[in-house]
N, C-alpha and C. Protein backbone atom coordinates (compact mmCIF):
# COMPACT_ATOMS: atom_id res chain seq x y z
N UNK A 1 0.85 -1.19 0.00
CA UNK A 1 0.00 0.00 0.00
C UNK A 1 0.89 1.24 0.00
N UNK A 2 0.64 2.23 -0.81
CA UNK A 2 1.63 3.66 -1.08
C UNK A 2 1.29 4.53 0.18
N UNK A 3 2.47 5.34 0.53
CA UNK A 3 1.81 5.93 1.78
C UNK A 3 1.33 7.30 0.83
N UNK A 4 0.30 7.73 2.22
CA UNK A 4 -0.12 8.71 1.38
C UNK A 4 0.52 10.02 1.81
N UNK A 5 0.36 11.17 0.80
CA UNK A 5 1.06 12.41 1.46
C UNK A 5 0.38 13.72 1.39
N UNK A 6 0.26 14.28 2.23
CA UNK A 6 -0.76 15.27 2.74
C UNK A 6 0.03 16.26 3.27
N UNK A 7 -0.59 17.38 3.15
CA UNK A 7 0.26 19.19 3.88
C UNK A 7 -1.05 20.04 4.63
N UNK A 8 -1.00 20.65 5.71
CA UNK A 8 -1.69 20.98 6.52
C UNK A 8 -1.69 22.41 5.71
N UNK A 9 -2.52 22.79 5.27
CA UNK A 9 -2.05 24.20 4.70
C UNK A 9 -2.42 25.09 5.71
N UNK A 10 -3.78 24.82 5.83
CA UNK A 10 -3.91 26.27 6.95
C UNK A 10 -5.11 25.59 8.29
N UNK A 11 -4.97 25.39 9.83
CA UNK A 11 -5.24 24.34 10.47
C UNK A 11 -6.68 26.17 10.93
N UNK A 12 -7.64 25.36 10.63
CA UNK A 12 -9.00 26.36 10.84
C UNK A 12 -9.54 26.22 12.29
N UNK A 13 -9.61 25.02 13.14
CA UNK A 13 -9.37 25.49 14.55
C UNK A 13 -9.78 23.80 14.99
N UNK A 14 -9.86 23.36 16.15
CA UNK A 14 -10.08 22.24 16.97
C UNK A 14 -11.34 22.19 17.61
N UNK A 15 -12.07 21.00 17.44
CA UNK A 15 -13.39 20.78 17.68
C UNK A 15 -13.31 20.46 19.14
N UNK A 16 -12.64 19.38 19.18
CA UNK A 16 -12.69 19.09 20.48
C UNK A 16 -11.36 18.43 21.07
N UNK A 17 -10.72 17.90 22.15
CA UNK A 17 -9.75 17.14 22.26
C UNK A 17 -10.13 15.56 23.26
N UNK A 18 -9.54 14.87 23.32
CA UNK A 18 -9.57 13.58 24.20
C UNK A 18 -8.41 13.22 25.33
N UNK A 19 -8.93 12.67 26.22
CA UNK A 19 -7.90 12.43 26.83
C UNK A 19 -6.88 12.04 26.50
N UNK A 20 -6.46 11.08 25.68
CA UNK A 20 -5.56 10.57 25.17
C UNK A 20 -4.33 11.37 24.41
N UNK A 21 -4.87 12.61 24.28
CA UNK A 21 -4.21 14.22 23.21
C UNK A 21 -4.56 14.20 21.83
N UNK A 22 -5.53 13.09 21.19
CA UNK A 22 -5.95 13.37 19.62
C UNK A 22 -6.63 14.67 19.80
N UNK A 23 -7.07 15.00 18.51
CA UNK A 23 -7.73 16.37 18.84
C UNK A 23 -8.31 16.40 17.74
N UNK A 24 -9.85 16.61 17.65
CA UNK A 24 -10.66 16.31 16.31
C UNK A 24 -10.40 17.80 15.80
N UNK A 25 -10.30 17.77 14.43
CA UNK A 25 -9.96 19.26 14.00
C UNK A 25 -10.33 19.30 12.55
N UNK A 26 -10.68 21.18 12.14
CA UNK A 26 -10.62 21.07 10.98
C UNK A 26 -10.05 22.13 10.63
N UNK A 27 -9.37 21.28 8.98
CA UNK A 27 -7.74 22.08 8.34
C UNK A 27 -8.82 22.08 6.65
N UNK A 28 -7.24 22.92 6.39
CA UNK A 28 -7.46 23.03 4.64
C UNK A 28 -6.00 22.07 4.43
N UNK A 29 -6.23 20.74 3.58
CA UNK A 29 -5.22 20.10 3.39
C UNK A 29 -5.50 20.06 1.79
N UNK A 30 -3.92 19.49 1.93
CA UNK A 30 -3.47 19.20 -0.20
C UNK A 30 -3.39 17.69 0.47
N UNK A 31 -3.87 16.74 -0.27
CA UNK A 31 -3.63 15.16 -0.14
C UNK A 31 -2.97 15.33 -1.81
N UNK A 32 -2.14 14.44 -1.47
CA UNK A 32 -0.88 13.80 -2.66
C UNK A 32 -1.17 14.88 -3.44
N UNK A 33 -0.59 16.30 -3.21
CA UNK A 33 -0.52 17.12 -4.07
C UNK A 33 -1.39 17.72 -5.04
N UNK A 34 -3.12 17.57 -4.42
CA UNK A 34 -3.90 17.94 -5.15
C UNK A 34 -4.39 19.31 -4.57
N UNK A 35 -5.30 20.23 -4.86
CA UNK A 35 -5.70 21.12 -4.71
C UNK A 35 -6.44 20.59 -3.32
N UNK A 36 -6.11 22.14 -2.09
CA UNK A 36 -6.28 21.68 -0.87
C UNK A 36 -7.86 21.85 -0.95
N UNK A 37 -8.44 20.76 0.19
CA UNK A 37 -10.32 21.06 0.35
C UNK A 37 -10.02 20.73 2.02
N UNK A 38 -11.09 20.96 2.49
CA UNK A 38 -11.90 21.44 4.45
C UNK A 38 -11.52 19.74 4.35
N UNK A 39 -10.82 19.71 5.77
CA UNK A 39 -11.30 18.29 6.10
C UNK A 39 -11.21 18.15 7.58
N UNK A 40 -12.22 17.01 8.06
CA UNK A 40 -12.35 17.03 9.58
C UNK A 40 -12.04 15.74 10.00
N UNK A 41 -11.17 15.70 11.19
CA UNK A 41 -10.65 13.91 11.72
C UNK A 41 -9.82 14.71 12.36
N UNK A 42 -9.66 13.55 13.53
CA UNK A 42 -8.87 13.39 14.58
C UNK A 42 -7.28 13.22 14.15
N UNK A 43 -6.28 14.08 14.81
CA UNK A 43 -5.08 13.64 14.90
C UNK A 43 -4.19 13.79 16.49
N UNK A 44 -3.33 13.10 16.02
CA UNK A 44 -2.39 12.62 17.13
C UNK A 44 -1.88 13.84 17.45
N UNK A 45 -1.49 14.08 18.62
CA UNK A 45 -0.27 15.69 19.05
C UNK A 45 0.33 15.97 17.79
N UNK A 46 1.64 15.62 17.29
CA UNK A 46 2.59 15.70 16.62
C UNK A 46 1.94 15.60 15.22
N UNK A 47 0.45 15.36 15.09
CA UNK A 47 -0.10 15.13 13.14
C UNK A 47 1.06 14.14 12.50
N UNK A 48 1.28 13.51 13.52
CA UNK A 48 2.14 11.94 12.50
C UNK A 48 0.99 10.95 12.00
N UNK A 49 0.00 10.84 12.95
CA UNK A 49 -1.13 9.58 12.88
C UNK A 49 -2.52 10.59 13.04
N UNK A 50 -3.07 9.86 11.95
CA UNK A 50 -4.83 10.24 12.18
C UNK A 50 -5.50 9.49 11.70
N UNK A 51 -6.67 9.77 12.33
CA UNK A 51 -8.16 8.74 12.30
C UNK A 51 -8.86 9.16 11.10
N UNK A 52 -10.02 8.49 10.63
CA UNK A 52 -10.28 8.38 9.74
C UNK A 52 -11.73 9.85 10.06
N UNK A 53 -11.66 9.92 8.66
CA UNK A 53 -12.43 11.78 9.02
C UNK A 53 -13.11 11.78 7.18
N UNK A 54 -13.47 13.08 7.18
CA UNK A 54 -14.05 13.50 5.80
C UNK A 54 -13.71 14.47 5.15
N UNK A 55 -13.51 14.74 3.95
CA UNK A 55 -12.77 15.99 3.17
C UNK A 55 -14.01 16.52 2.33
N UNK A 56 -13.93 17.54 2.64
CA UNK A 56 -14.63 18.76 1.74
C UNK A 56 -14.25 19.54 0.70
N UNK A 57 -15.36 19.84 -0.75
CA UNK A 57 -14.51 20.74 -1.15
C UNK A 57 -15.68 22.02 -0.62
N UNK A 58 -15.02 23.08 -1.06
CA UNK A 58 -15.47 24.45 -0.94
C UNK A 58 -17.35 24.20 -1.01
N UNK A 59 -17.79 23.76 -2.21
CA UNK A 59 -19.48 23.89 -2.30
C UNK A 59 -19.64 22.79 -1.45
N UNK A 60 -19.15 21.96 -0.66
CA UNK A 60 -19.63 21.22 0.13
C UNK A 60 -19.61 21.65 1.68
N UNK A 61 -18.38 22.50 1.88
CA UNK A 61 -18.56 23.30 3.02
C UNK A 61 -19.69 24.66 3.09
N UNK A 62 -19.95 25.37 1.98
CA UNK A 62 -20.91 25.99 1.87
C UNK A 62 -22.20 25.60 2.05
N UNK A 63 -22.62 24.32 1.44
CA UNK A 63 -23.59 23.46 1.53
C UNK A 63 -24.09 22.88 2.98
N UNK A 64 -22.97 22.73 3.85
CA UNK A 64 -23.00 22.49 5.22
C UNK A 64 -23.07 23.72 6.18
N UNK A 65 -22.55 24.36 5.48
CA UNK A 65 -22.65 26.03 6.33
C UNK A 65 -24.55 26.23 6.35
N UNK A 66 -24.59 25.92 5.37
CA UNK A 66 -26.17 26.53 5.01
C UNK A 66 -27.25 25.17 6.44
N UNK A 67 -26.83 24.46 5.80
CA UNK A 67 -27.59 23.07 6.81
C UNK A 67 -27.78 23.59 8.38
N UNK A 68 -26.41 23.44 8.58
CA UNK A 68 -25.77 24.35 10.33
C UNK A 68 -26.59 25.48 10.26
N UNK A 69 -26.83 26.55 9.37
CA UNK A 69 -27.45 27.66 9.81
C UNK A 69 -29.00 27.24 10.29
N UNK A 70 -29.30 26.71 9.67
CA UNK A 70 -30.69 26.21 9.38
C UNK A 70 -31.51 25.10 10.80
N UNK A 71 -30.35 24.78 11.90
CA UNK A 71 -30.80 24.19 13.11
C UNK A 71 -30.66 25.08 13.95
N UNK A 72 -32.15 24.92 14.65
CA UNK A 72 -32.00 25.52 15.67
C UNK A 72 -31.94 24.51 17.39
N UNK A 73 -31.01 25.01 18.03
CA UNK A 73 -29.97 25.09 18.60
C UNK A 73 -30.50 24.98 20.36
């Protein structure tokens, strides 16, 4: 299996953390050098290891922005 390679471009803030120190978060990443999209999952302190999460592009974070606006709370 190829490893994969990913760049944190710009880390948009932390949802929550665990005892353990993962910390669910959401970034703008480039995976294997593609154009960066929103993505949310857990990583380790150091962002060596992370859990499995979901990537967004732009109309899908908009699309969710709109959803989120739309509960009330």
């Amino acid at each position: 299996m190829s490893e994969i390679k990913y760049e944190i471009i710009k880390n948009i803030g932390m949802l929550s953390k665990s005892a353990s120190g993962w910390a669910k978060e959401v970034n703008l990443i480039s995976w294997n050098d593609r154009e960066a999209k929103y993505d949310i999952r857990e990583w380790s302190a150091d962002h060596e290891k992370m859990g499995k999460g979901v990537t967004l592009s732009m109309a899908e974070v908009m699309a969710l922005k709109e959803l989120l606006n739309g509960i009330e709370l």
